[in-house]
PDB file of N, CA and C in Angstrom:
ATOM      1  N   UNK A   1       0.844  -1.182   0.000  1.00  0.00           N
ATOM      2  CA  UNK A   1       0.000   0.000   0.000  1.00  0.00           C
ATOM      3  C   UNK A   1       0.889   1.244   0.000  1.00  0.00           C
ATOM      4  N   UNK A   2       0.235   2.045  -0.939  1.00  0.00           N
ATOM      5  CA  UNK A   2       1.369   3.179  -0.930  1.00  0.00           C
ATOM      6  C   UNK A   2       0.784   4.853   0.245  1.00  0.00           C
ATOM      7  N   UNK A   3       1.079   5.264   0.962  1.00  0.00           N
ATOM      8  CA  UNK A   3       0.789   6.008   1.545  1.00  0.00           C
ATOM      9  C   UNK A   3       1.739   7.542   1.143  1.00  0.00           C
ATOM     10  N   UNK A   4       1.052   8.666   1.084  1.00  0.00           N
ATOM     11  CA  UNK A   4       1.165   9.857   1.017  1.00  0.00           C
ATOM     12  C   UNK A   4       1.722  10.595   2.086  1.00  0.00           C
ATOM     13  N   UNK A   5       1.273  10.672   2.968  1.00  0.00           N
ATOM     14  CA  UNK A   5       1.354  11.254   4.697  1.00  0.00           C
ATOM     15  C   UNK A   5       2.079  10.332   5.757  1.00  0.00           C
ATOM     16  N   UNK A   6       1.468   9.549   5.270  1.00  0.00           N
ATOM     17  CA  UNK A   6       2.017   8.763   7.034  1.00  0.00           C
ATOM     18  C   UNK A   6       3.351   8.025   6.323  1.00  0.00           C
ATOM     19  N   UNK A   7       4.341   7.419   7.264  1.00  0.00           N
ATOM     20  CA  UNK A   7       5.128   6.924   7.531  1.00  0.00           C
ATOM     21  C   UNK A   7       5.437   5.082   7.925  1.00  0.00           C
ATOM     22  N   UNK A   8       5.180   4.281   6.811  1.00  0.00           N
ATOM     23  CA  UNK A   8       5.041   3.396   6.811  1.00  0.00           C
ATOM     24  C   UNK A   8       6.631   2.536   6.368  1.00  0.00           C
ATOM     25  N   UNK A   9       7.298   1.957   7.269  1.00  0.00           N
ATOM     26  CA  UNK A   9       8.827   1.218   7.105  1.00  0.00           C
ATOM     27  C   UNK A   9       8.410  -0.086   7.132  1.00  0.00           C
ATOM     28  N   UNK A  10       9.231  -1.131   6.702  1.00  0.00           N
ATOM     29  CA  UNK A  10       9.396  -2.346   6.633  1.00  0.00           C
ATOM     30  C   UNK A  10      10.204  -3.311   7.458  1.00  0.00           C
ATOM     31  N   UNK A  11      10.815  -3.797   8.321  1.00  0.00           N
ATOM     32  CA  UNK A  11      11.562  -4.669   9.178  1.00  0.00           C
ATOM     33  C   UNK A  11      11.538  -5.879   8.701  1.00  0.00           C
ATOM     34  N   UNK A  12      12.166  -6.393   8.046  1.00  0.00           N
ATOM     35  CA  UNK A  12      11.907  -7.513   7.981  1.00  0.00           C
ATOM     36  C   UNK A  12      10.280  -8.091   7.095  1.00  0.00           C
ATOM     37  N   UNK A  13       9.558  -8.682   8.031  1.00  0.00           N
ATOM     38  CA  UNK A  13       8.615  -9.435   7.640  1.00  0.00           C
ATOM     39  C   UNK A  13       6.681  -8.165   8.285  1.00  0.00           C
ATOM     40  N   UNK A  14       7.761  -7.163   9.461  1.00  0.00           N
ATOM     41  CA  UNK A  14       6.818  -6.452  10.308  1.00  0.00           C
ATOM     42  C   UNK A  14       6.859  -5.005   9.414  1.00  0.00           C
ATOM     43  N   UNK A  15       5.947  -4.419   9.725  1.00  0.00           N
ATOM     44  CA  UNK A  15       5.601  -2.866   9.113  1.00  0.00           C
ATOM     45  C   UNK A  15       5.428  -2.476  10.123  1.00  0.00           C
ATOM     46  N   UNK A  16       6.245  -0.972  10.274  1.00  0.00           N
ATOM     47  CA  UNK A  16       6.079  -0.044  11.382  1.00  0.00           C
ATOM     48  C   UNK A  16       5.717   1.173  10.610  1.00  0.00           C
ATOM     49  N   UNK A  17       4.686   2.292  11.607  1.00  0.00           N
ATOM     50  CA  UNK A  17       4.316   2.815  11.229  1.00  0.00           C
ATOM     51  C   UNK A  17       5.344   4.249  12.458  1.00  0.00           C
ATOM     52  N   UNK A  18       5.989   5.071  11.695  1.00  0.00           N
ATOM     53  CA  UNK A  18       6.871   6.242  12.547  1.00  0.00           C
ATOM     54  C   UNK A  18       6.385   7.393  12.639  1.00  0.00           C
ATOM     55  N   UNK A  19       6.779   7.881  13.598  1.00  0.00           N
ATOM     56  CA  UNK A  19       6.005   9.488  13.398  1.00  0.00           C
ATOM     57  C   UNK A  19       6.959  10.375  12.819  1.00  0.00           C
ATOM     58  N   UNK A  20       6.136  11.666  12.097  1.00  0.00           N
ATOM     59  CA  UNK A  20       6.787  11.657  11.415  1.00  0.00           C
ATOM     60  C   UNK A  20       7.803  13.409  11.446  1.00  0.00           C
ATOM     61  N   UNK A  21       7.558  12.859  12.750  1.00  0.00           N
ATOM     62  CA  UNK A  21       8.505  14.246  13.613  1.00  0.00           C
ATOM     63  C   UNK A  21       9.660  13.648  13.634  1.00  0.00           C
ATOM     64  N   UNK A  22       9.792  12.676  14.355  1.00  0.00           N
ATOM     65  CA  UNK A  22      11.386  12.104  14.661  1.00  0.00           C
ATOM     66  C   UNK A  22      11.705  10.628  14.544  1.00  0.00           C
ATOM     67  N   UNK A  23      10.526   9.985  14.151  1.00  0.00           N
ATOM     68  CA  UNK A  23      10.837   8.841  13.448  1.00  0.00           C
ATOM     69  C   UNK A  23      10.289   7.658  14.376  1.00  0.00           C
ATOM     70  N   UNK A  24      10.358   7.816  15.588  1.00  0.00           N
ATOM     71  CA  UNK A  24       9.945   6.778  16.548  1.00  0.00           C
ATOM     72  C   UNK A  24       8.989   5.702  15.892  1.00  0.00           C
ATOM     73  N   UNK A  25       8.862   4.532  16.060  1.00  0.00           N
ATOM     74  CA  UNK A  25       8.036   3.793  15.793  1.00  0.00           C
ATOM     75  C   UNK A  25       7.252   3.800  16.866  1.00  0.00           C
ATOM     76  N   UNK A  26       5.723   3.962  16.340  1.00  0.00           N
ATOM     77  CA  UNK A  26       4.329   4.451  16.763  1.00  0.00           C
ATOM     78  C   UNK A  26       3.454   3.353  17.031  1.00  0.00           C
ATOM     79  N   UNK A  27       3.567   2.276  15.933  1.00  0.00           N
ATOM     80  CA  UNK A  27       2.606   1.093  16.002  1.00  0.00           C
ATOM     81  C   UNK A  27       3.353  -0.145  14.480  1.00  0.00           C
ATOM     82  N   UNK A  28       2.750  -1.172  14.897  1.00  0.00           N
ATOM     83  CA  UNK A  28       3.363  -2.508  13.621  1.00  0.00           C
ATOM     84  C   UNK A  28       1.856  -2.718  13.405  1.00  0.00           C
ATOM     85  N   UNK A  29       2.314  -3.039  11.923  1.00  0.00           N
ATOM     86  CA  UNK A  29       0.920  -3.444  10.840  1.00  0.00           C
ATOM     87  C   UNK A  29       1.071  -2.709   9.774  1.00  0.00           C
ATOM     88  N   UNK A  30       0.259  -2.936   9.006  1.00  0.00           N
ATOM     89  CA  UNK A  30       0.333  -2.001   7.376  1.00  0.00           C
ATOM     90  C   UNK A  30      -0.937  -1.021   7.244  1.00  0.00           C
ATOM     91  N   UNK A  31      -1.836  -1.544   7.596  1.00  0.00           N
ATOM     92  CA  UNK A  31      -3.261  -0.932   7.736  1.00  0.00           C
ATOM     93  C   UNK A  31      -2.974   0.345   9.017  1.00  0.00           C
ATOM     94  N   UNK A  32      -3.025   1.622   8.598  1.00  0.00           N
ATOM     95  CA  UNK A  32      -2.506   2.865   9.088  1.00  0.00           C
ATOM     96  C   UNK A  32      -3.468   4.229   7.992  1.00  0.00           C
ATOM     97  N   UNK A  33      -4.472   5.103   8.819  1.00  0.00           N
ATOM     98  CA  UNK A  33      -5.156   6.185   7.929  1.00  0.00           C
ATOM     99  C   UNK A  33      -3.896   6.893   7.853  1.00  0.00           C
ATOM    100  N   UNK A  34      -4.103   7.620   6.110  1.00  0.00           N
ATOM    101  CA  UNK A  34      -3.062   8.026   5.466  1.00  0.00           C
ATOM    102  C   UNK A  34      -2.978   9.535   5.897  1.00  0.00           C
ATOM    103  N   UNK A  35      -2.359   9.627   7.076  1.00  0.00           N
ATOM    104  CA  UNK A  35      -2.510  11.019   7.424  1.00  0.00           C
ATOM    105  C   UNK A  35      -0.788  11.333   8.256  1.00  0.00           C
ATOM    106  N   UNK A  36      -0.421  12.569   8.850  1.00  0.00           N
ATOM    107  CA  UNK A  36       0.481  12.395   9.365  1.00  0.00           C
ATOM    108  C   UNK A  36       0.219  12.502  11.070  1.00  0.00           C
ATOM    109  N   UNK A  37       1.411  11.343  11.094  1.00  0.00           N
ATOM    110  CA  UNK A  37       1.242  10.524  12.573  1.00  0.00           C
ATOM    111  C   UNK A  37       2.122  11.278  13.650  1.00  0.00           C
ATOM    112  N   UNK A  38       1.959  11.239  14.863  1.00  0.00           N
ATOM    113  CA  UNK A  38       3.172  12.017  15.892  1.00  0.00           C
ATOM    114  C   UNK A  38       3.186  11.356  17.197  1.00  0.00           C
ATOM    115  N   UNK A  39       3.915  11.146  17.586  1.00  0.00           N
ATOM    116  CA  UNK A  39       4.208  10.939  19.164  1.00  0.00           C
ATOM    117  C   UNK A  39       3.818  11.731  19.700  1.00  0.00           C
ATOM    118  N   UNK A  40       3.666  11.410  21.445  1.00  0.00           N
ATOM    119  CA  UNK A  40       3.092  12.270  22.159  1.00  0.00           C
ATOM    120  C   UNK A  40       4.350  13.307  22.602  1.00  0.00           C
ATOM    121  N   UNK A  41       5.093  13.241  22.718  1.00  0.00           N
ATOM    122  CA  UNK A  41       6.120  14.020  22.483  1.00  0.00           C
ATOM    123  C   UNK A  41       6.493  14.700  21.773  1.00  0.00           C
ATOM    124  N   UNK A  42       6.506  14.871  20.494  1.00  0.00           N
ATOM    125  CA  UNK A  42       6.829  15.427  19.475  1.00  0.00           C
ATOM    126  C   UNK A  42       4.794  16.242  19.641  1.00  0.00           C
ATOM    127  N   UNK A  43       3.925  15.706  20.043  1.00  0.00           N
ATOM    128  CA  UNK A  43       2.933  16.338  20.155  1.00  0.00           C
ATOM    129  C   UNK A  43       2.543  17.725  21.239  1.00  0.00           C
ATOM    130  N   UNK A  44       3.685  17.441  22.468  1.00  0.00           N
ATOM    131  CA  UNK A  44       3.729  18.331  23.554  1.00  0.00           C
ATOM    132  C   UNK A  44       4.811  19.305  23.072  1.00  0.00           C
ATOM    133  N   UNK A  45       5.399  18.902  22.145  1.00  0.00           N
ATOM    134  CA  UNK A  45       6.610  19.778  21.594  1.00  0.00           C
ATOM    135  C   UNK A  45       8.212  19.862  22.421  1.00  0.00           C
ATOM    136  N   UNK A  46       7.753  18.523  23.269  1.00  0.00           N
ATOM    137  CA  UNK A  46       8.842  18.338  24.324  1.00  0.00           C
ATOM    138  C   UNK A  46      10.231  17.240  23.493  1.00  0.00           C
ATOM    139  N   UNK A  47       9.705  16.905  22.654  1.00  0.00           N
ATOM    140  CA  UNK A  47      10.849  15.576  21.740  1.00  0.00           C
ATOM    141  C   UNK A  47      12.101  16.531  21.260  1.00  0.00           C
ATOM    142  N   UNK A  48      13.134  15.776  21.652  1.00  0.00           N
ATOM    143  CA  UNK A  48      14.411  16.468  21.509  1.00  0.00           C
ATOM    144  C   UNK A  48      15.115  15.030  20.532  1.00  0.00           C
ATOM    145  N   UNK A  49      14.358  14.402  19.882  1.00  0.00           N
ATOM    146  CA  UNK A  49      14.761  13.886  18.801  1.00  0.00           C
ATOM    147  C   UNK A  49      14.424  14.247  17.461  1.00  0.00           C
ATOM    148  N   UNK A  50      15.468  13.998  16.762  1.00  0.00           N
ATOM    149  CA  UNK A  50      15.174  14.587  14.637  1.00  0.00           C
ATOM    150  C   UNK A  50      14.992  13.177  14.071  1.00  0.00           C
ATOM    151  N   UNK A  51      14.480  13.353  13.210  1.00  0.00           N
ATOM    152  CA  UNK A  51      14.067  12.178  12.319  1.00  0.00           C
ATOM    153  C   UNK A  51      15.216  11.987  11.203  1.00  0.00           C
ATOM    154  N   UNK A  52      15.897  10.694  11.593  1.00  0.00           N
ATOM    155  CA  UNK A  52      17.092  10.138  10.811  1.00  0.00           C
ATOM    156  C   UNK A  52      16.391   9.629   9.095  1.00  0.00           C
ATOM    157  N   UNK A  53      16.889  10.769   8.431  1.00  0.00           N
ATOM    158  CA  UNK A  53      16.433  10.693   6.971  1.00  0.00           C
ATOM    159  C   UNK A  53      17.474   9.330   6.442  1.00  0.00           C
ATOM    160  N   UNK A  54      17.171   8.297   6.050  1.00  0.00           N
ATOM    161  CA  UNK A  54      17.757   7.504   5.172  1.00  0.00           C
ATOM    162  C   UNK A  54      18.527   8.246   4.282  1.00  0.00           C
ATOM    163  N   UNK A  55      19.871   7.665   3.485  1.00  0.00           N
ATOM    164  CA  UNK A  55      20.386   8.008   2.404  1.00  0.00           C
ATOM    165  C   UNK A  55      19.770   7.424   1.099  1.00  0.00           C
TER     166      UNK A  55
END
């Protein structure tokens, strides 16, 4: 499934779904509304992590 917004990675055989503030993995599965996702942290504006862009 191809998603627009949200943040959908692969592991292996598992799909994680990251937010898409700093990358954290949020939830596993593929089935995810295509919107953009956030931690509650990155939601309080308290996350002092960046989201590690792949090369």
């Amino acid at each position: 499934m191809e998603y627009e917004h949200a943040i959908v990675k692969m592991n292996g055989d598992v799909a994680n779904l990251l937010c898409n503030g700093c990358g954290l993995v949020i939830a596993e599965g593929k089935e995810h509304e295509d919107r953009e996702h956030y931690c509650t942290l990155c939601m309080s504006g308290n996350c002092k992590a960046k989201f590690k862009k792949e090369p």
